[in-house]
N, C-alpha and C. Protein backbone atom coordinates (compact mmCIF):
# COMPACT_ATOMS: atom_id res chain seq x y z
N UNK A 1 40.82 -125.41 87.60
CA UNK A 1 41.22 -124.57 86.47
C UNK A 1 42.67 -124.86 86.11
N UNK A 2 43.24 -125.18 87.18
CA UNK A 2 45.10 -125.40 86.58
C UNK A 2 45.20 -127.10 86.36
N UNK A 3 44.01 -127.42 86.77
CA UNK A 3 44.52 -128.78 86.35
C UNK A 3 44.20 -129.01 84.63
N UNK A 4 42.94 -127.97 84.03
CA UNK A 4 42.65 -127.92 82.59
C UNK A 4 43.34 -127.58 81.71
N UNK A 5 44.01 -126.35 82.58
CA UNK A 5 45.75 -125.62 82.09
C UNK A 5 46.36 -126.88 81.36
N UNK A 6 46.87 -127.69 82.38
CA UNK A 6 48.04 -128.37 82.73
C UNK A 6 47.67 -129.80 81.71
N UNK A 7 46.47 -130.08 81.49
CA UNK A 7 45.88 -131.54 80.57
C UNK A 7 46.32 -130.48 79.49
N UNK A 8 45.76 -129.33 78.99
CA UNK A 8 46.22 -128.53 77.67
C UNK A 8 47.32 -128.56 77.38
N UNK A 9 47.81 -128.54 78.19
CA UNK A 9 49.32 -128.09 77.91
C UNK A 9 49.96 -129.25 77.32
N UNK A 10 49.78 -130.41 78.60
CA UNK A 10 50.29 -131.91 78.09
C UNK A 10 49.70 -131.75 76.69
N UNK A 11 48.87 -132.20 76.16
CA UNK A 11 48.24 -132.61 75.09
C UNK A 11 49.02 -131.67 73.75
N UNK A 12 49.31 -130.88 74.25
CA UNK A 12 49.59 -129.63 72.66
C UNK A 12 51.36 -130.26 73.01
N UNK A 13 51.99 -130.62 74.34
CA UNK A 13 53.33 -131.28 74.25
C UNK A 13 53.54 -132.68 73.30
N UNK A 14 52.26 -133.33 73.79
CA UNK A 14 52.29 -134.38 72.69
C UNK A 14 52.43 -134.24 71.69
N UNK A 15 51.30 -133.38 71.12
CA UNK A 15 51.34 -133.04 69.84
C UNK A 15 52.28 -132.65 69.33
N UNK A 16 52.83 -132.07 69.22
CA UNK A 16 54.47 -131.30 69.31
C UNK A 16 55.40 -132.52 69.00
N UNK A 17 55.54 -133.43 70.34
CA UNK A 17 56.33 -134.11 69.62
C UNK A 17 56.03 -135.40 69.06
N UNK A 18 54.56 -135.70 69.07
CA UNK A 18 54.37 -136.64 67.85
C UNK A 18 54.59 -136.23 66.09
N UNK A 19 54.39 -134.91 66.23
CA UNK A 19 54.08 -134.07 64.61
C UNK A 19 55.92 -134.38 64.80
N UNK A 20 56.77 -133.61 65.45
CA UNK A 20 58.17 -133.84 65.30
C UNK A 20 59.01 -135.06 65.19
N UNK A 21 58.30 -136.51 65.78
CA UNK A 21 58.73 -137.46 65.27
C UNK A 21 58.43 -138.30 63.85
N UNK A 22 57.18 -137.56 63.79
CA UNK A 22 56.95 -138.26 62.47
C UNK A 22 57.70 -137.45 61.19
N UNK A 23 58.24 -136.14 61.63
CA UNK A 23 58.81 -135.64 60.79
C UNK A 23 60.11 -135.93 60.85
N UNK A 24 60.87 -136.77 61.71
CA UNK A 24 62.02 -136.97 61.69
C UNK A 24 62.17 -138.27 61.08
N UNK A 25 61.07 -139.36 61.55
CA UNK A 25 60.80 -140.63 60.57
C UNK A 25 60.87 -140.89 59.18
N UNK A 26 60.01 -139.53 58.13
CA UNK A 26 59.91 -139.41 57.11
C UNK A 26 60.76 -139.00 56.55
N UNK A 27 61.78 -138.16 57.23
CA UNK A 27 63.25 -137.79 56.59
C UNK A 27 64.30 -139.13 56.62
N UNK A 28 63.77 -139.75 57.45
CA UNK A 28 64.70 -141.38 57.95
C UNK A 28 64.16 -142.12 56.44
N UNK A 29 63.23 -142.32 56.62
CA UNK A 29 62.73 -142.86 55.04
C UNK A 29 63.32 -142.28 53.56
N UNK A 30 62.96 -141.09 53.98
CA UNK A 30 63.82 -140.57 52.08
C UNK A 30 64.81 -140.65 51.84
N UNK A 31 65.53 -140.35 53.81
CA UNK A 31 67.14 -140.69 53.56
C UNK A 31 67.75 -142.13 53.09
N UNK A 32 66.72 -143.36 53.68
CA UNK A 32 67.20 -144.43 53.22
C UNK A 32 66.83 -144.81 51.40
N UNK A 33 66.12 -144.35 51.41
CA UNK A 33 65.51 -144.32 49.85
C UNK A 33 66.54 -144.27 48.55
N UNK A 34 67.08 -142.42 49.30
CA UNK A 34 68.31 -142.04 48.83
C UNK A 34 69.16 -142.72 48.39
N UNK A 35 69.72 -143.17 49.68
CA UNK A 35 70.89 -144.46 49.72
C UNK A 35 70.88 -145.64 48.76
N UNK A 36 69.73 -146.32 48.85
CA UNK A 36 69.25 -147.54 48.41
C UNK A 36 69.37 -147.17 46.70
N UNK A 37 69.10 -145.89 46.08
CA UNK A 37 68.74 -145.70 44.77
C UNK A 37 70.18 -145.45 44.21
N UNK A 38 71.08 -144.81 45.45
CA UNK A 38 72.20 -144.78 45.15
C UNK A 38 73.00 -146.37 44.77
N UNK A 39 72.58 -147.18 45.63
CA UNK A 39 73.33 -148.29 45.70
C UNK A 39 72.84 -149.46 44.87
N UNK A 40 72.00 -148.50 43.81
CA UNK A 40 71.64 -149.39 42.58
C UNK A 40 70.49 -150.27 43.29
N UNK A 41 69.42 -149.99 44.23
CA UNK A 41 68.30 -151.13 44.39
C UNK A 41 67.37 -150.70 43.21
N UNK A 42 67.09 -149.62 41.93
CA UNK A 42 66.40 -149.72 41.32
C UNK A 42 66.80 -150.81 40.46
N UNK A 43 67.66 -151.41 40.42
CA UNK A 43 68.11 -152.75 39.80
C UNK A 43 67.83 -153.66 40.60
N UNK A 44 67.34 -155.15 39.45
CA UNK A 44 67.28 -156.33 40.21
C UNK A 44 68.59 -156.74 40.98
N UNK A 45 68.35 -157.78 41.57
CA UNK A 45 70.12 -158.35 42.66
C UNK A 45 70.44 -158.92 41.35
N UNK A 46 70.52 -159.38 39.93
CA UNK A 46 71.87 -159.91 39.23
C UNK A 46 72.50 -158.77 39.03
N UNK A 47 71.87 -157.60 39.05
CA UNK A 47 72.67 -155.99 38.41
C UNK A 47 73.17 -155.29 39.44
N UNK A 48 72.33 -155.58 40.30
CA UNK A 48 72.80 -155.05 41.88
C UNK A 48 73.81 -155.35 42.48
N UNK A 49 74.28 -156.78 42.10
CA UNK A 49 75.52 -158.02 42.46
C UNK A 49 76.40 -157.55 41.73
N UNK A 50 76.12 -157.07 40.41
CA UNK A 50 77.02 -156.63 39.78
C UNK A 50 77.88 -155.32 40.05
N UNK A 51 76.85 -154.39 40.20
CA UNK A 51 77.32 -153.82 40.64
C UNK A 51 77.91 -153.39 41.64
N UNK A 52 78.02 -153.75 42.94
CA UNK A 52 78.46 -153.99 44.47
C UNK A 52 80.07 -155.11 43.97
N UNK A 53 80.22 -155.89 43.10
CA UNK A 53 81.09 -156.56 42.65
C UNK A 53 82.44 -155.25 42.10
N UNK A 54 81.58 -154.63 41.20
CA UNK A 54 82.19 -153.44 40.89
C UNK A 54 83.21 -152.69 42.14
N UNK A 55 81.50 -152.13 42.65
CA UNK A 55 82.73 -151.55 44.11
C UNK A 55 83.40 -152.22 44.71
N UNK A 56 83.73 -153.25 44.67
CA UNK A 56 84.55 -154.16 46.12
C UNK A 56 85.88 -154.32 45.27
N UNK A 57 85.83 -154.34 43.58
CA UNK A 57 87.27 -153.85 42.52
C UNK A 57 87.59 -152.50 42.79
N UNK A 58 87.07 -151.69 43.44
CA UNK A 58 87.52 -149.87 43.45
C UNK A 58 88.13 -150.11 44.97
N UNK A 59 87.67 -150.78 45.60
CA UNK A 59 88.08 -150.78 47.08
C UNK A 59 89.50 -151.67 47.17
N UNK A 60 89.43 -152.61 46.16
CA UNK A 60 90.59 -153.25 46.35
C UNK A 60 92.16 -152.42 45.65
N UNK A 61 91.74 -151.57 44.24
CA UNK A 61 92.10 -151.03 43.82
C UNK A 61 92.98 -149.81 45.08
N UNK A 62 91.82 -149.11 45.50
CA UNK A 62 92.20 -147.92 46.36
C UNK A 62 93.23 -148.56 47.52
N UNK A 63 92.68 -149.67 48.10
CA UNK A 63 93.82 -150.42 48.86
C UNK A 63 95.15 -150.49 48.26
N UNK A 64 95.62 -150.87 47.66
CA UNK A 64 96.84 -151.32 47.03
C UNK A 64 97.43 -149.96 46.29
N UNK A 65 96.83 -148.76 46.01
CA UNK A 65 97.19 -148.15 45.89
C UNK A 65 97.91 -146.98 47.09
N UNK A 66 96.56 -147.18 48.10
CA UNK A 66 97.36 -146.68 48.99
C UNK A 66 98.06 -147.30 50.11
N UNK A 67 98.58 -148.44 49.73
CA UNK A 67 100.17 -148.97 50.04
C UNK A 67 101.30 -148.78 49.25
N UNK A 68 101.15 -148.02 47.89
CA UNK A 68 101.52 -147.90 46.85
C UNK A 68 102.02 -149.23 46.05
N UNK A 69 101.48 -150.37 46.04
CA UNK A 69 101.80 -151.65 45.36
C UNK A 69 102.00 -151.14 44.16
N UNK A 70 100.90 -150.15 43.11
CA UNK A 70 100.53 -149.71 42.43
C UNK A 70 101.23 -148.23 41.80
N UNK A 71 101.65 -148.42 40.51
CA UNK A 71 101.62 -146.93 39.93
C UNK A 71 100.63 -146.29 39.57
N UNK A 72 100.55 -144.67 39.65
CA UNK A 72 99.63 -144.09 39.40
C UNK A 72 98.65 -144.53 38.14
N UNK A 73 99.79 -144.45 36.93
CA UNK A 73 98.61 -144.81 35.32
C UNK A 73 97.83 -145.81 35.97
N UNK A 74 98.24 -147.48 36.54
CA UNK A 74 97.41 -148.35 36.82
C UNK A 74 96.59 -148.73 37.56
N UNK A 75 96.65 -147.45 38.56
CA UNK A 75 95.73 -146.76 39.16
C UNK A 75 94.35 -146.57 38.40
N UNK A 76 95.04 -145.56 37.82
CA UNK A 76 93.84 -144.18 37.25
C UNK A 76 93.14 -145.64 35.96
N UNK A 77 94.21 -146.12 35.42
CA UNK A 77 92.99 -146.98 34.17
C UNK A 77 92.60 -147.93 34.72
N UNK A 78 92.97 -148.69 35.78
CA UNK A 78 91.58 -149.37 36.45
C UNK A 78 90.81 -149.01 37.38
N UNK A 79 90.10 -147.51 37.78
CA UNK A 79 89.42 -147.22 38.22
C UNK A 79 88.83 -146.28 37.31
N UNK A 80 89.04 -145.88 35.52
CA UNK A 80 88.59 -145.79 34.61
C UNK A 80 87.84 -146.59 34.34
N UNK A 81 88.43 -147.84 33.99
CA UNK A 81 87.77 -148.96 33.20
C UNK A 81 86.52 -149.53 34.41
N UNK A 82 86.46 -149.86 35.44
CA UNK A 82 86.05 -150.05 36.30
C UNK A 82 84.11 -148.87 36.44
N UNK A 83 84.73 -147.78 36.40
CA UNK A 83 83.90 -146.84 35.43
C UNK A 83 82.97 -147.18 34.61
N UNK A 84 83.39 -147.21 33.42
CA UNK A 84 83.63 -147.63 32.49
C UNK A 84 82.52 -149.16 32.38
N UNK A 85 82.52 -149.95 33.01
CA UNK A 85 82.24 -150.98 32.94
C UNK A 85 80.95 -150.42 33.53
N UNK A 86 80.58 -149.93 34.65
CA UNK A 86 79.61 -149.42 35.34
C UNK A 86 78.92 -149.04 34.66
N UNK A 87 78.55 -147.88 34.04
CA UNK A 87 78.26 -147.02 33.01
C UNK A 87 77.35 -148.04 31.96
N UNK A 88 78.20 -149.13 31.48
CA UNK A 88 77.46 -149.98 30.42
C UNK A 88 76.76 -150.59 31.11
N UNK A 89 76.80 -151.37 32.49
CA UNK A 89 75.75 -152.33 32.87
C UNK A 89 74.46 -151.56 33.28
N UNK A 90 74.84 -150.03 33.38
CA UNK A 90 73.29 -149.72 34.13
C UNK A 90 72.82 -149.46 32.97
N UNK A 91 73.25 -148.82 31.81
CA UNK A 91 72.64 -149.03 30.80
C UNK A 91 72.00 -149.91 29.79
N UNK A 92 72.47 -150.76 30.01
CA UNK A 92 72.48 -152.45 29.28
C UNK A 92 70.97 -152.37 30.09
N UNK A 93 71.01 -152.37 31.11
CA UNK A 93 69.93 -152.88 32.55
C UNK A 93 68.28 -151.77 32.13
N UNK A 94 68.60 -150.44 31.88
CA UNK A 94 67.70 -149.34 32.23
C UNK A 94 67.26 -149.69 30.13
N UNK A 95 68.21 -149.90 29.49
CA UNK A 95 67.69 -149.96 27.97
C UNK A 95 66.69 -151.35 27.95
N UNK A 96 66.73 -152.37 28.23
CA UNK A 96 66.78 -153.42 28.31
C UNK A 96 65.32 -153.63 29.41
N UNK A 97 65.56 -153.26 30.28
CA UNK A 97 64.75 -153.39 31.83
C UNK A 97 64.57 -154.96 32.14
N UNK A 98 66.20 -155.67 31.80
CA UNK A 98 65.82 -157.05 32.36
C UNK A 98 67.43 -157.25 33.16
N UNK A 99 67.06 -158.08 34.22
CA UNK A 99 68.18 -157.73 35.41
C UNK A 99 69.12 -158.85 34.91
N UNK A 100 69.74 -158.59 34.50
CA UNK A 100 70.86 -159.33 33.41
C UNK A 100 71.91 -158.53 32.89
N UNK A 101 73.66 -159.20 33.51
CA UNK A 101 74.32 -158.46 32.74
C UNK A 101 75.46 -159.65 32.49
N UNK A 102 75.55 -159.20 30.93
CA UNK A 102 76.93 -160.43 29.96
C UNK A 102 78.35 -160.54 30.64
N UNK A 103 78.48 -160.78 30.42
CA UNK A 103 80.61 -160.99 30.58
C UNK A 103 80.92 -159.88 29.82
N UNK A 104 81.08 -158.83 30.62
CA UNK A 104 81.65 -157.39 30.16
C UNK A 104 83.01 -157.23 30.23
N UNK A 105 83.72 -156.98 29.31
CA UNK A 105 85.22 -156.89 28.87
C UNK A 105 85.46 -155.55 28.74
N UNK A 106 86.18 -154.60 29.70
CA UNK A 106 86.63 -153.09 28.76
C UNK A 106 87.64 -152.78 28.37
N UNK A 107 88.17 -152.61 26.90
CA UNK A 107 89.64 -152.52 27.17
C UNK A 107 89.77 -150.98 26.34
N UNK A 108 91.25 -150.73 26.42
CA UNK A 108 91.91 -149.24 25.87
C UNK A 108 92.57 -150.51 24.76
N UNK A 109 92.63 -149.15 23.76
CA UNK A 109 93.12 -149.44 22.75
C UNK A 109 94.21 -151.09 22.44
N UNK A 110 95.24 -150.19 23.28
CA UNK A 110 96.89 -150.58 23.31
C UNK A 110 96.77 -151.95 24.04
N UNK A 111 94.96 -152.30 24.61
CA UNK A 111 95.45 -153.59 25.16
C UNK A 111 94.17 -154.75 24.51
N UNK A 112 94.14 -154.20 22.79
CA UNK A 112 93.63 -155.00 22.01
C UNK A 112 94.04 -156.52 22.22
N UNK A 113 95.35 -156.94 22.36
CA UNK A 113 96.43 -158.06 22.42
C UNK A 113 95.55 -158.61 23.66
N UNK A 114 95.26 -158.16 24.80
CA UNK A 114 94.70 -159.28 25.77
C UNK A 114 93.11 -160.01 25.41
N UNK A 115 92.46 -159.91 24.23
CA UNK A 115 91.41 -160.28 24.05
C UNK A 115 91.71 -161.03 22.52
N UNK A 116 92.36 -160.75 21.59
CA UNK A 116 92.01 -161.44 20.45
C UNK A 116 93.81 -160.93 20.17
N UNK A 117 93.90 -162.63 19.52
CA UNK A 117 95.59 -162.88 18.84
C UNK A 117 95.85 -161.68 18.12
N UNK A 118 95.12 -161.46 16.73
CA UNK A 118 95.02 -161.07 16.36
C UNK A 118 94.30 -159.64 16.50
N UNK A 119 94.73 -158.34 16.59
CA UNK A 119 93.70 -157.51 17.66
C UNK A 119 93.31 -156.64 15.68
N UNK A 120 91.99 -156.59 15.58
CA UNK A 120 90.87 -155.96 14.40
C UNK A 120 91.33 -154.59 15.19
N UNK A 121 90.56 -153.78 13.67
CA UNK A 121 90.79 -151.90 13.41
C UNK A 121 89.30 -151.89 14.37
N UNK A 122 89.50 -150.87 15.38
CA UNK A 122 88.15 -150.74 16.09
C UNK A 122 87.66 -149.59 15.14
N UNK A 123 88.01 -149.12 14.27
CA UNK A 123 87.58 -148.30 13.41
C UNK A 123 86.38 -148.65 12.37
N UNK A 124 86.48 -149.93 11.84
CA UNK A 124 85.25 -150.10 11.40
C UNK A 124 84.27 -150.87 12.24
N UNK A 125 84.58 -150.77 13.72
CA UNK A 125 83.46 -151.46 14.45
C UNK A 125 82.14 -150.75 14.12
N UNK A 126 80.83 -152.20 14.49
CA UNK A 126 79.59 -151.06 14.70
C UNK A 126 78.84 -152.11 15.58
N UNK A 127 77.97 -151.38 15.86
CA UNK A 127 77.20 -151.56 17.31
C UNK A 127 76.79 -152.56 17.37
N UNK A 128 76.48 -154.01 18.16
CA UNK A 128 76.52 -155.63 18.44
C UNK A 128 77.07 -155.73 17.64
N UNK A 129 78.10 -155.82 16.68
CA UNK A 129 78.93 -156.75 16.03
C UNK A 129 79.47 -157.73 16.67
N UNK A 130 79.70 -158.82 15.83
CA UNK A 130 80.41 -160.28 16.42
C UNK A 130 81.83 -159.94 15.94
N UNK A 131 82.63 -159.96 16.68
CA UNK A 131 84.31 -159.61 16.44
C UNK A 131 84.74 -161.28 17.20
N UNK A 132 85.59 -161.53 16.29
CA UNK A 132 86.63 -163.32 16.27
C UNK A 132 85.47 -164.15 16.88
N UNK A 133 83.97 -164.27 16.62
CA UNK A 133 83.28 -165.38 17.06
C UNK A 133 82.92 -165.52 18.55
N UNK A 134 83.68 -164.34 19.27
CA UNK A 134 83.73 -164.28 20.67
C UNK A 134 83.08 -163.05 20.98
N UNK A 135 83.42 -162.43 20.79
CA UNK A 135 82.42 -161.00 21.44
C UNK A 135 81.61 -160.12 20.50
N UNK A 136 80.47 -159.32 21.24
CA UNK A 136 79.72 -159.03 20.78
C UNK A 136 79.90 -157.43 20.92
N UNK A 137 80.34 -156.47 20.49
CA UNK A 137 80.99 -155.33 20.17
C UNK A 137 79.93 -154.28 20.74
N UNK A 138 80.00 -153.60 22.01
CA UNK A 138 78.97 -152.81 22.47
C UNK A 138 78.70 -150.95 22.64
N UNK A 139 79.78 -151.04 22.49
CA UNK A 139 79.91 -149.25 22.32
C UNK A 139 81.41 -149.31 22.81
N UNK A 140 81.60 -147.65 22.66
CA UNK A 140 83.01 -147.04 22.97
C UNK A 140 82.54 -146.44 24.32
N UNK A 141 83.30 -146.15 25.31
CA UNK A 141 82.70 -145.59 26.41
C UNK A 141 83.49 -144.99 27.22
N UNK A 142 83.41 -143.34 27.08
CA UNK A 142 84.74 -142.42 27.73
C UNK A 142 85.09 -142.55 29.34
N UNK A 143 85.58 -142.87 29.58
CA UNK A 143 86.16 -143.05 31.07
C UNK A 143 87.16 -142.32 31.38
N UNK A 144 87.87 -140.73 31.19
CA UNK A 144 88.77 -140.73 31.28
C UNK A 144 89.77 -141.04 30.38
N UNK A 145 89.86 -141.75 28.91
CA UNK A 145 90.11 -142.27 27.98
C UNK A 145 89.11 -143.38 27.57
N UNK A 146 89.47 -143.32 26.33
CA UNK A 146 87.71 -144.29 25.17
C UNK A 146 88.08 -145.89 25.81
N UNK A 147 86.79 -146.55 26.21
CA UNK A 147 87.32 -148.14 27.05
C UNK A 147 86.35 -148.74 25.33
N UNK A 148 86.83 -150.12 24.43
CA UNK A 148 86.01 -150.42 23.89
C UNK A 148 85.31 -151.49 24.95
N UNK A 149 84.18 -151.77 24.62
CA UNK A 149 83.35 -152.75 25.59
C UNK A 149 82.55 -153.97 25.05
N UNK A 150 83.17 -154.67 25.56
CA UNK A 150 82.49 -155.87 24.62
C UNK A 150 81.86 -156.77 25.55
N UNK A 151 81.09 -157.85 24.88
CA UNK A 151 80.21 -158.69 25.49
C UNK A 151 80.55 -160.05 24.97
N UNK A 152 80.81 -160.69 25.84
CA UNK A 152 81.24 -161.99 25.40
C UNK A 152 80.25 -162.73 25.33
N UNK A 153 80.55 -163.63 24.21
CA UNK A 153 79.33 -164.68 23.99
C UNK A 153 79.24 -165.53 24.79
N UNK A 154 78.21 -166.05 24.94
CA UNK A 154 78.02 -167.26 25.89
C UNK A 154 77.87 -168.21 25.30
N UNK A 155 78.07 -169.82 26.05
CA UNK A 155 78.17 -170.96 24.68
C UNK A 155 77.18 -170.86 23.77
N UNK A 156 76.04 -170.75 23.92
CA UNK A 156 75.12 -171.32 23.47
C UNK A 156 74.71 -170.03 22.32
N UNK A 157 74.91 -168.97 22.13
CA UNK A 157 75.45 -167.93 20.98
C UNK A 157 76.04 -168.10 20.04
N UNK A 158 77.60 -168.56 21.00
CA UNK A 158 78.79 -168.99 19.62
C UNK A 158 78.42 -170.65 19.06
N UNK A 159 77.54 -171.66 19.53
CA UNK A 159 76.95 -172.93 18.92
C UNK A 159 76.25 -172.13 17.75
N UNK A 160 74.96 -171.19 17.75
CA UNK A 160 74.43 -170.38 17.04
C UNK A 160 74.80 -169.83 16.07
N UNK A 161 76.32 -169.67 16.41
CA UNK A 161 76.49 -168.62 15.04
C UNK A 161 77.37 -169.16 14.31
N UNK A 162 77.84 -170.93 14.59
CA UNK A 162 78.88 -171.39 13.79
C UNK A 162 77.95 -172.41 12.88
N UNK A 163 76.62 -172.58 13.40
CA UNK A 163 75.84 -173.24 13.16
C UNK A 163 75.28 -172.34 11.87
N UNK A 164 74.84 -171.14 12.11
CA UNK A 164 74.28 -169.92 11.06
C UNK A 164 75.52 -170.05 9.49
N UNK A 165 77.12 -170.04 10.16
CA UNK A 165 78.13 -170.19 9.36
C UNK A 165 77.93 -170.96 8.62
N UNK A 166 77.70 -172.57 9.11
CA UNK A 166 77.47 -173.34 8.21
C UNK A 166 76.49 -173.64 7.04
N UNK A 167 75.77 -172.40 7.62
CA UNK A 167 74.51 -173.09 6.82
C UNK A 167 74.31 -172.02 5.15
N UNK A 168 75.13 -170.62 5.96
CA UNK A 168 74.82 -169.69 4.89
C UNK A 168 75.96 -169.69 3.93
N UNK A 169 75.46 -169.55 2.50
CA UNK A 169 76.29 -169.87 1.50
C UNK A 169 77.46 -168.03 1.90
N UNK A 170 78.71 -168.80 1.06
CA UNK A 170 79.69 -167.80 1.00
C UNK A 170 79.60 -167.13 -0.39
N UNK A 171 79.41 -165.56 -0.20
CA UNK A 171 79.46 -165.25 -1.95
C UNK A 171 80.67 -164.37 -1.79
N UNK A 172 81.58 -164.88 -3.13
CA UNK A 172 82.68 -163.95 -3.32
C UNK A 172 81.83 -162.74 -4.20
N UNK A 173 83.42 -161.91 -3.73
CA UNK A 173 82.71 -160.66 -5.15
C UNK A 173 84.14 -160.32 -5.96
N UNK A 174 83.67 -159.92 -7.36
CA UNK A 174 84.66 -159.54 -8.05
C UNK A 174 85.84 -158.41 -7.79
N UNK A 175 86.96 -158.40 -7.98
CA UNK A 175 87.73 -157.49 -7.88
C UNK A 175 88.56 -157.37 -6.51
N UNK A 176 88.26 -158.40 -5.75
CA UNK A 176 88.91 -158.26 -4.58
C UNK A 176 90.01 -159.21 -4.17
N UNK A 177 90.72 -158.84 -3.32
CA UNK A 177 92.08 -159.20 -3.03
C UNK A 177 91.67 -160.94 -2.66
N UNK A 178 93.34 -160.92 -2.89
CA UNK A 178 93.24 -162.63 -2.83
C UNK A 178 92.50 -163.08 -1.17
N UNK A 179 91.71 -164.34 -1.07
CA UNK A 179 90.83 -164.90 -0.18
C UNK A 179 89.83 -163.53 0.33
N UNK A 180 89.26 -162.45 -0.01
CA UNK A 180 88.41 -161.25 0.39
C UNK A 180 87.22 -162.20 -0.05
N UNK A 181 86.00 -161.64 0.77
CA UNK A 181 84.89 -162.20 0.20
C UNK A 181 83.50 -161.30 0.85
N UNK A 182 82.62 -161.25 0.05
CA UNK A 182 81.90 -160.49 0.20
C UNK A 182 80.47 -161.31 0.94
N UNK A 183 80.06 -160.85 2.54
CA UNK A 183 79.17 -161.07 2.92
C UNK A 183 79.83 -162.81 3.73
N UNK A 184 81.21 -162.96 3.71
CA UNK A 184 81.48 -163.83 4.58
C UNK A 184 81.82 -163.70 5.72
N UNK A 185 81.72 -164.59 6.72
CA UNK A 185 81.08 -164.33 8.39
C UNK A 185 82.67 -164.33 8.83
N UNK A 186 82.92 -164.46 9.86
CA UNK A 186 84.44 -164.19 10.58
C UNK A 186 84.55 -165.56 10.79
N UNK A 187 86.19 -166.01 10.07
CA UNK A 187 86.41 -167.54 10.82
C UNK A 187 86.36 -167.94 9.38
N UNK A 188 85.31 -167.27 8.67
CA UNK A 188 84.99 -168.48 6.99
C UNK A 188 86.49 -168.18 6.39
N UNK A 189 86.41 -169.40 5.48
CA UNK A 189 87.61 -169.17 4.64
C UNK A 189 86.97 -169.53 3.33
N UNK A 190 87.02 -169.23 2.12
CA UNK A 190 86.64 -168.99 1.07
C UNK A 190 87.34 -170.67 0.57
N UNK A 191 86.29 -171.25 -0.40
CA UNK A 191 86.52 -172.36 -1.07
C UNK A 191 87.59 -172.45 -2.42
N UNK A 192 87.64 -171.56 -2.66
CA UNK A 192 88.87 -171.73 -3.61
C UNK A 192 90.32 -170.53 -3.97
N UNK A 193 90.69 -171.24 -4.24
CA UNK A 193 92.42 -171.10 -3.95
C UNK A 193 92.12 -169.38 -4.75
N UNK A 194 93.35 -168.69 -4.76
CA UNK A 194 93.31 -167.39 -5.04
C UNK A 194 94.88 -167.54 -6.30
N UNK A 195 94.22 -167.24 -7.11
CA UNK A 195 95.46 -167.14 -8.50
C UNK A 195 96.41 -166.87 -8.49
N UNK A 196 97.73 -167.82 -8.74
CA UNK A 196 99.09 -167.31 -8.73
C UNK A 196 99.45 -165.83 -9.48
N UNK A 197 99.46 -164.28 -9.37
CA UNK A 197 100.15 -163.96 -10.93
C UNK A 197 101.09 -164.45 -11.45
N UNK A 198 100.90 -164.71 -12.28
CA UNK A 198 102.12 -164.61 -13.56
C UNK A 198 102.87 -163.60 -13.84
N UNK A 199 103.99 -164.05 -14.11
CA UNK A 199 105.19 -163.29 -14.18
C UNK A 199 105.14 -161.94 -15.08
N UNK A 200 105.64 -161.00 -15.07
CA UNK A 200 105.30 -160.42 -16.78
C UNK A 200 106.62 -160.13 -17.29
């Protein structure tokens, strides 16, 4: 009789802690799940690379800051922009659903000058625009302050679109300032000279 006890007993101990390991297993699983979804595996590895690229700029960032190499503003706007940049690739990635991300550029306003000689009114930007033949104009994107974000062309784009240049006629339109032209691409220059006034 105590030995039937004693097989019962074992057996409902097993049970016990087989039901308790498998419940500690399955929390091991969601926990890694967690992690993994955190660390961007619902992205393929080019977006995934990308992103892990990202963090290893916040880590280098946080380093140097806390040696203080770094002032605070250049701190805070490159771990904005850095942001910032994030933000567009998972979106680019989740709109898109192809594991691919461009040569992403983010800049603030005031540092129009590091991307184009000449830095354009981001005011009449609009969404993929081609700005100086080089980038492809992708949204505004708040970080802490507005980052614009652009996408740089890749060769075989800008062959494309100087090629498109050539081919499509230039139409001026009336009434507009000297060399203005209506429906001409960036880079064109209009075929004829623009009228001296005359004196009055």
């Amino acid at each position: 009789m105590t030995s039937r006890i004693s097989l019962s007993r074992l057996f409902i101990t097993l049970s016990g802690l087989l039901l308790l390991s498998g419940t500690v297993m399955s929390g091991t699983v969601i926990a890694q799940r967690s992690t993994m979804s955190s660390d961007g595996s619902e992205f393929g590895p080019v977006v995934s690379a990308y992103l892990g690229y990202l963090s290893n700029e916040q880590e280098v960032v946080d380093d140097r800051a806390s040696r203080r190499e770094i002032t605070a503003l250049y701190y805070r706007r490159n771990s904005n922009r850095i942001r910032a940049l994030r933000q567009m690739a998972t979106r680019l990635a989740r709109q898109t659903g192809n594991d691919y991300v461009p040569e992403l550029e983010a800049v603030a306003l005031d540092e129009f000058g590091t991307l184009f000689e000449k830095p354009p009114k981001p005011a009449s930007f609009r969404s993929n625009e081609i700005v100086a033949n080089k980038f492809r104009f992708l949204a505004v994107v708040h970080s802490g302050e507005p980052f614009y974000v652009f996408a740089r062309l890749d060769p075989y784009e800008q062959a494309e679109l100087m090629r498109r240049q050539k081919t499509e006629p230039v139409i001026l339109s009336a009434g507009t300032g000297p060399g203005a032209a209506s429906g001409q691409g960036v880079g064109q220059t209009t075929t004829t000279r623009p009228r001296r006034a005359a004196p009055k």
